[in-house]
PDB file of N, CA and C in Angstrom:
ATOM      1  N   UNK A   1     -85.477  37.365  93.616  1.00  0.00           N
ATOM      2  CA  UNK A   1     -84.367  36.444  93.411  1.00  0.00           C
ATOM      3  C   UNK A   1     -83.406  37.098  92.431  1.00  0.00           C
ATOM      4  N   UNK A   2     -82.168  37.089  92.769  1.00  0.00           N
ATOM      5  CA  UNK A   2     -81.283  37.713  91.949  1.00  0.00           C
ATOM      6  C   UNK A   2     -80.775  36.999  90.605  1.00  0.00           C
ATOM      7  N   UNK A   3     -80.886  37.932  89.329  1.00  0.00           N
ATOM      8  CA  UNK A   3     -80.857  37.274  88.485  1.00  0.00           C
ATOM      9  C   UNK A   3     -82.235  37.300  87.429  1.00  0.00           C
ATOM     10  N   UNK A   4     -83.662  37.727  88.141  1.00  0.00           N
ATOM     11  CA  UNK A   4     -84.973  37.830  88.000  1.00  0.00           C
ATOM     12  C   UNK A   4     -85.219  38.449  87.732  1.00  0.00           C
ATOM     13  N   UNK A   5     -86.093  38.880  86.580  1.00  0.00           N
ATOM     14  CA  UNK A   5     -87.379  40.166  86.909  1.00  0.00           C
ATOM     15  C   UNK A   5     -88.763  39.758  86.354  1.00  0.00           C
ATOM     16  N   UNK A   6     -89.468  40.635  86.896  1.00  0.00           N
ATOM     17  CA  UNK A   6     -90.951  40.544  86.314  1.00  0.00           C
ATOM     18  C   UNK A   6     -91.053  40.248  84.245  1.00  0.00           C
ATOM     19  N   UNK A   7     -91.532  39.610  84.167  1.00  0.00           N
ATOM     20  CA  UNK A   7     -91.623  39.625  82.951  1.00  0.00           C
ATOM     21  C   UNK A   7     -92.155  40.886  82.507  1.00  0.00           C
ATOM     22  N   UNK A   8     -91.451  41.583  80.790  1.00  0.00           N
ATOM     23  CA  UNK A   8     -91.299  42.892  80.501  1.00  0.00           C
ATOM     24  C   UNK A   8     -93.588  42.696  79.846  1.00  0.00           C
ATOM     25  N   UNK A   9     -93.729  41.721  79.539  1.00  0.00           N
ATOM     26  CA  UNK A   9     -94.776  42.298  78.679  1.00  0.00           C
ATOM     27  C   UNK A   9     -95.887  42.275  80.162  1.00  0.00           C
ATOM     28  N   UNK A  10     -96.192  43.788  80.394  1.00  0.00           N
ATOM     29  CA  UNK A  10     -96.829  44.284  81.619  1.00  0.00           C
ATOM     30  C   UNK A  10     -99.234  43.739  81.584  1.00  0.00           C
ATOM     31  N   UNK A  11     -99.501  43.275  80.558  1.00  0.00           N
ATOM     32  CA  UNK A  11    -100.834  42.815  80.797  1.00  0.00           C
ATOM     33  C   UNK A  11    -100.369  41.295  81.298  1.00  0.00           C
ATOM     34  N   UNK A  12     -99.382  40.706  80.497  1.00  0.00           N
ATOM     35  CA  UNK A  12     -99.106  39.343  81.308  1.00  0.00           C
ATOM     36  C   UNK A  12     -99.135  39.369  82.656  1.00  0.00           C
ATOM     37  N   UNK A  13     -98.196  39.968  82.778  1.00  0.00           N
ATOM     38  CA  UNK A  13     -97.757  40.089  84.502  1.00  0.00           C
ATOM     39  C   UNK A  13     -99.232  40.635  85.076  1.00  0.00           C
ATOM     40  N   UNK A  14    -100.446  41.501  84.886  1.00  0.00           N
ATOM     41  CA  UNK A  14    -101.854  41.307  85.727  1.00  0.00           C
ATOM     42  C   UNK A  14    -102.420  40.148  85.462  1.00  0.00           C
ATOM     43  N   UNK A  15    -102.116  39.737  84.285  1.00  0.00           N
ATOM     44  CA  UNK A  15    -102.944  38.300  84.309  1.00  0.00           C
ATOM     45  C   UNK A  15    -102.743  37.210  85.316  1.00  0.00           C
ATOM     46  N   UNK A  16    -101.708  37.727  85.170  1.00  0.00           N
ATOM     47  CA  UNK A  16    -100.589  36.054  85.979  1.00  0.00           C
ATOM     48  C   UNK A  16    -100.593  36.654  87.659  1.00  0.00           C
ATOM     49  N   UNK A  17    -100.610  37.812  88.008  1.00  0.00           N
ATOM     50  CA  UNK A  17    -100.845  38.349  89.604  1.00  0.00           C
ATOM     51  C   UNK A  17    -102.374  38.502  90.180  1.00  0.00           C
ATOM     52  N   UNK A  18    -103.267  38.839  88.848  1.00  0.00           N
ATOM     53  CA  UNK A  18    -104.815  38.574  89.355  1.00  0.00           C
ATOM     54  C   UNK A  18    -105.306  36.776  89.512  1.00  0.00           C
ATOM     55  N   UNK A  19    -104.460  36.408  89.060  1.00  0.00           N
ATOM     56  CA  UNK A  19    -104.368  34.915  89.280  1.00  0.00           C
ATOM     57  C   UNK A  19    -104.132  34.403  91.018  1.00  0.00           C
ATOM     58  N   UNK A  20    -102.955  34.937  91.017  1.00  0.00           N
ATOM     59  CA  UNK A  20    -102.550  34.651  92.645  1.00  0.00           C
ATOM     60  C   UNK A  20    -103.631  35.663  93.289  1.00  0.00           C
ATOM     61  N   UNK A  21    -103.681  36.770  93.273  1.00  0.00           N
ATOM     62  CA  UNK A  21    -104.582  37.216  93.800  1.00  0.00           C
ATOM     63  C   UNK A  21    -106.182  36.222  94.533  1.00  0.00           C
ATOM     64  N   UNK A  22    -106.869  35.611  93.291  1.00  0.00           N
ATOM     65  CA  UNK A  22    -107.631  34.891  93.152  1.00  0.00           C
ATOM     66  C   UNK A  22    -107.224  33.151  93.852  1.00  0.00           C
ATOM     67  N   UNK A  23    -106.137  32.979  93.569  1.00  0.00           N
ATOM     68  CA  UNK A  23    -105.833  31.969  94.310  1.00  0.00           C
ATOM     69  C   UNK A  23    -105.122  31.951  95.969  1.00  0.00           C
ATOM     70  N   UNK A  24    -105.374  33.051  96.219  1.00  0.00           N
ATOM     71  CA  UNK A  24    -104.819  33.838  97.878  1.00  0.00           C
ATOM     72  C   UNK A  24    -103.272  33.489  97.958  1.00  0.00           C
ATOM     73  N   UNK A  25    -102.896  34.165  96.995  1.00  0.00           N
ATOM     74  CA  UNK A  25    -101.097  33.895  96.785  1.00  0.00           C
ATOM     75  C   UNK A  25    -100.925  32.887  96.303  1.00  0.00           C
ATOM     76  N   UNK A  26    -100.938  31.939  95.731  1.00  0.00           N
ATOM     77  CA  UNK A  26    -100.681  30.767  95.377  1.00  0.00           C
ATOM     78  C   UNK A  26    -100.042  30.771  93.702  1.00  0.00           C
ATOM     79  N   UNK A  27     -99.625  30.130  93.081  1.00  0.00           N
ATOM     80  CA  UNK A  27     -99.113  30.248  91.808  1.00  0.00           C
ATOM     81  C   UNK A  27    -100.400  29.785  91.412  1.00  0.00           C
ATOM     82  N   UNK A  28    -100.794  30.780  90.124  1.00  0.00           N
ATOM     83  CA  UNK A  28    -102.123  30.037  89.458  1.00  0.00           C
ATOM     84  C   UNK A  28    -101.622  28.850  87.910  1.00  0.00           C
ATOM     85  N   UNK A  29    -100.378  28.677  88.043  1.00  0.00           N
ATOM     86  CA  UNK A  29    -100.305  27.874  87.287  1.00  0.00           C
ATOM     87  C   UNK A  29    -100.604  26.236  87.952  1.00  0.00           C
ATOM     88  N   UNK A  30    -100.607  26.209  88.949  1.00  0.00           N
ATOM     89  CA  UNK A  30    -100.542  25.127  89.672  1.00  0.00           C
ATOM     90  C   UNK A  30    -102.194  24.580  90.111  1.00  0.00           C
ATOM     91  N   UNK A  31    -102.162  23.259  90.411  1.00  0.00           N
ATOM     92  CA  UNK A  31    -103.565  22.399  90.617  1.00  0.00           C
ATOM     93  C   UNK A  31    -103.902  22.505  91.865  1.00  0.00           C
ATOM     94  N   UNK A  32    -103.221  22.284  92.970  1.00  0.00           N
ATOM     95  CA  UNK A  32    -103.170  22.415  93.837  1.00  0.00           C
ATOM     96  C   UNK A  32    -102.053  23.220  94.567  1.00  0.00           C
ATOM     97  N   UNK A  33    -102.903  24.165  96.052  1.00  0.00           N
ATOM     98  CA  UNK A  33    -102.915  24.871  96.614  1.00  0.00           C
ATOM     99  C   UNK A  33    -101.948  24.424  97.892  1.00  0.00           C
ATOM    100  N   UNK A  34    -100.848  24.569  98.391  1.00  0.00           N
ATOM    101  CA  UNK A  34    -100.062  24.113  99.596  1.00  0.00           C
ATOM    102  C   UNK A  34     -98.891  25.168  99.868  1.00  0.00           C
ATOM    103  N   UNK A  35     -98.050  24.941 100.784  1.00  0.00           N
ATOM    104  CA  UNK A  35     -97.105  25.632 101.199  1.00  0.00           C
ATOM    105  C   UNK A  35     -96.226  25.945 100.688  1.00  0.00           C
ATOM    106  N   UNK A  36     -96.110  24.542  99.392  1.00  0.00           N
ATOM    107  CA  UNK A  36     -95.051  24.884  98.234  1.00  0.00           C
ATOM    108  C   UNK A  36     -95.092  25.810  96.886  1.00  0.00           C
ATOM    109  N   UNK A  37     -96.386  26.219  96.811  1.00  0.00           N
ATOM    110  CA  UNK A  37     -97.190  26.714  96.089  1.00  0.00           C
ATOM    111  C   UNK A  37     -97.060  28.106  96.069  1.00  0.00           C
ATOM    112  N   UNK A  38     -97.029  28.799  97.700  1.00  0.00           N
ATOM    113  CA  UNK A  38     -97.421  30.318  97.661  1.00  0.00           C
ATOM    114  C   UNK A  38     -96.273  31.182  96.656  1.00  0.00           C
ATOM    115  N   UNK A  39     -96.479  31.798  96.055  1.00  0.00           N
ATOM    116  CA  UNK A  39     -95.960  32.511  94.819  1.00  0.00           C
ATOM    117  C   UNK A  39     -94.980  34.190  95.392  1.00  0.00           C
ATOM    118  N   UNK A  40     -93.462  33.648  95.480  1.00  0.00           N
ATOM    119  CA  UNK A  40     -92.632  32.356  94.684  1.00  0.00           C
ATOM    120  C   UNK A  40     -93.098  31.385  94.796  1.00  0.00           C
ATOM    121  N   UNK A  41     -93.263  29.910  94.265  1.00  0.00           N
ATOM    122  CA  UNK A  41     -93.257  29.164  94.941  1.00  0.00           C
ATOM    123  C   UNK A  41     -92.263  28.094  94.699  1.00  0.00           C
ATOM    124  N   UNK A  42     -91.817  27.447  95.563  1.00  0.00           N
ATOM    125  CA  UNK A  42     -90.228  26.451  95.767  1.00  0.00           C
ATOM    126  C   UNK A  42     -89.804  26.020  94.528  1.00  0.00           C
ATOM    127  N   UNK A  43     -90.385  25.469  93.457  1.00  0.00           N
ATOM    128  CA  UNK A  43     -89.785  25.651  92.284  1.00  0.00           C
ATOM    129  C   UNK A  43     -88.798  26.729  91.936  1.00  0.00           C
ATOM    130  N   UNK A  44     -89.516  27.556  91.878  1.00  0.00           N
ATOM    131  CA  UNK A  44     -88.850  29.035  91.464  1.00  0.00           C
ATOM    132  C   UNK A  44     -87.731  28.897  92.444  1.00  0.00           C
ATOM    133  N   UNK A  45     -88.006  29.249  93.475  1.00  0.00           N
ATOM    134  CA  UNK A  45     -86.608  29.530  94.796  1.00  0.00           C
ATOM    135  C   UNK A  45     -85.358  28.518  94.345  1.00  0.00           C
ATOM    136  N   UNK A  46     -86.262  27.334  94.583  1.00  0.00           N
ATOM    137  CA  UNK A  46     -84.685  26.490  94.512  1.00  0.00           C
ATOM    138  C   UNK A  46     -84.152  25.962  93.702  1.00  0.00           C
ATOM    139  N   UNK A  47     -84.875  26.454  92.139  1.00  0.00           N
ATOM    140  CA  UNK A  47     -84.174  25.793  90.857  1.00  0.00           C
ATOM    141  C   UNK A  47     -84.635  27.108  89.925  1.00  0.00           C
ATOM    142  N   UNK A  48     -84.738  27.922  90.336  1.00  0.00           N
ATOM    143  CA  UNK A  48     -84.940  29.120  89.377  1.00  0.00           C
ATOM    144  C   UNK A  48     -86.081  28.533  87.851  1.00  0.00           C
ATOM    145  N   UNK A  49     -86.731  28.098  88.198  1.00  0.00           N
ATOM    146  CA  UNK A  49     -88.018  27.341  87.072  1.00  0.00           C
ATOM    147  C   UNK A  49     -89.637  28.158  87.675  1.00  0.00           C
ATOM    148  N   UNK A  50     -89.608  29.076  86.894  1.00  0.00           N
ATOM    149  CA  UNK A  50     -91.286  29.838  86.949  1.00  0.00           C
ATOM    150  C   UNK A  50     -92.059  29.358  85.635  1.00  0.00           C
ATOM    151  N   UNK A  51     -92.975  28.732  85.945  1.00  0.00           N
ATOM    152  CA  UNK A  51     -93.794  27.885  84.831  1.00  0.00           C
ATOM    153  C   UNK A  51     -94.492  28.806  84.269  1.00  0.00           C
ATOM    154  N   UNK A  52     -95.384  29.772  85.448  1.00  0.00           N
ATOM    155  CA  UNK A  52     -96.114  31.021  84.395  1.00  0.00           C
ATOM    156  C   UNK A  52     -95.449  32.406  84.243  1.00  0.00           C
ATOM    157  N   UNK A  53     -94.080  31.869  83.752  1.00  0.00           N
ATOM    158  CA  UNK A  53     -93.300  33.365  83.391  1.00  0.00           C
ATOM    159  C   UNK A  53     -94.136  34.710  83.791  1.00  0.00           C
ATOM    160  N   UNK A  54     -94.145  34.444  85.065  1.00  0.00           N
ATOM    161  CA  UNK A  54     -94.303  35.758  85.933  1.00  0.00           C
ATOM    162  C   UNK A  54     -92.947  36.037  85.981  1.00  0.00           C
ATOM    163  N   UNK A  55     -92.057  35.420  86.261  1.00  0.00           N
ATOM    164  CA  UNK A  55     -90.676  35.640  86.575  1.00  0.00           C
ATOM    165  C   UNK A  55     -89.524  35.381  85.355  1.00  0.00           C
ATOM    166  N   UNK A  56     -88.886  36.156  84.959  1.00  0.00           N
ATOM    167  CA  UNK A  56     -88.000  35.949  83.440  1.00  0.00           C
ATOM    168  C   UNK A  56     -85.880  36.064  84.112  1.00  0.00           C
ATOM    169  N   UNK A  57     -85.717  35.157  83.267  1.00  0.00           N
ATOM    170  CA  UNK A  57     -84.047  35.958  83.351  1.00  0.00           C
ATOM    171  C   UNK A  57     -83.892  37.129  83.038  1.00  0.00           C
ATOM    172  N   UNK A  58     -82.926  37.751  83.972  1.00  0.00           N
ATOM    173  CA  UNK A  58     -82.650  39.082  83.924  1.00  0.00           C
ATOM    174  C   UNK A  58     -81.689  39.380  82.581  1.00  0.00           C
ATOM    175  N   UNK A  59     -81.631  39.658  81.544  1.00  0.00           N
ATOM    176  CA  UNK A  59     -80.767  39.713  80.318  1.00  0.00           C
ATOM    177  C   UNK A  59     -79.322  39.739  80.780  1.00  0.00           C
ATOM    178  N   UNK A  60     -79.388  41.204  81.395  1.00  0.00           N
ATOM    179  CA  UNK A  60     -78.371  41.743  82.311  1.00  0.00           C
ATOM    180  C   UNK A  60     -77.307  40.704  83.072  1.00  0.00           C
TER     181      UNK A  60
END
């Protein structure tokens, strides 16, 4: 998403991707598992809101 990047501190970002990993794509911040979920998931897309700052504003 333009505007985005991975968050800079790089053990976060495995924490937060062995997460989805473990949750078969899914945001592991989330309770439940659905279509809205898979990571992006629709939060992020359509209001630019990533709860487990996997995803940061781009400074730039």
């Amino acid at each position: 998403m333009k505007g985005y990047r991975f968050n800079p501190d790089r053990e976060y970002v495995e924490k937060i991707l062995e997460g989805i990993r473990r949750k078969e794509g899914h945001c592991p911040c989330r309770l439940h598992a659905d279509e809205t979920t898979l990571c992006p998931c629709d939060e992020f897309v359509q209001e630019g809101i990533c709860k487990c700052n996997l995803f940061v504003k781009d400074p730039e």
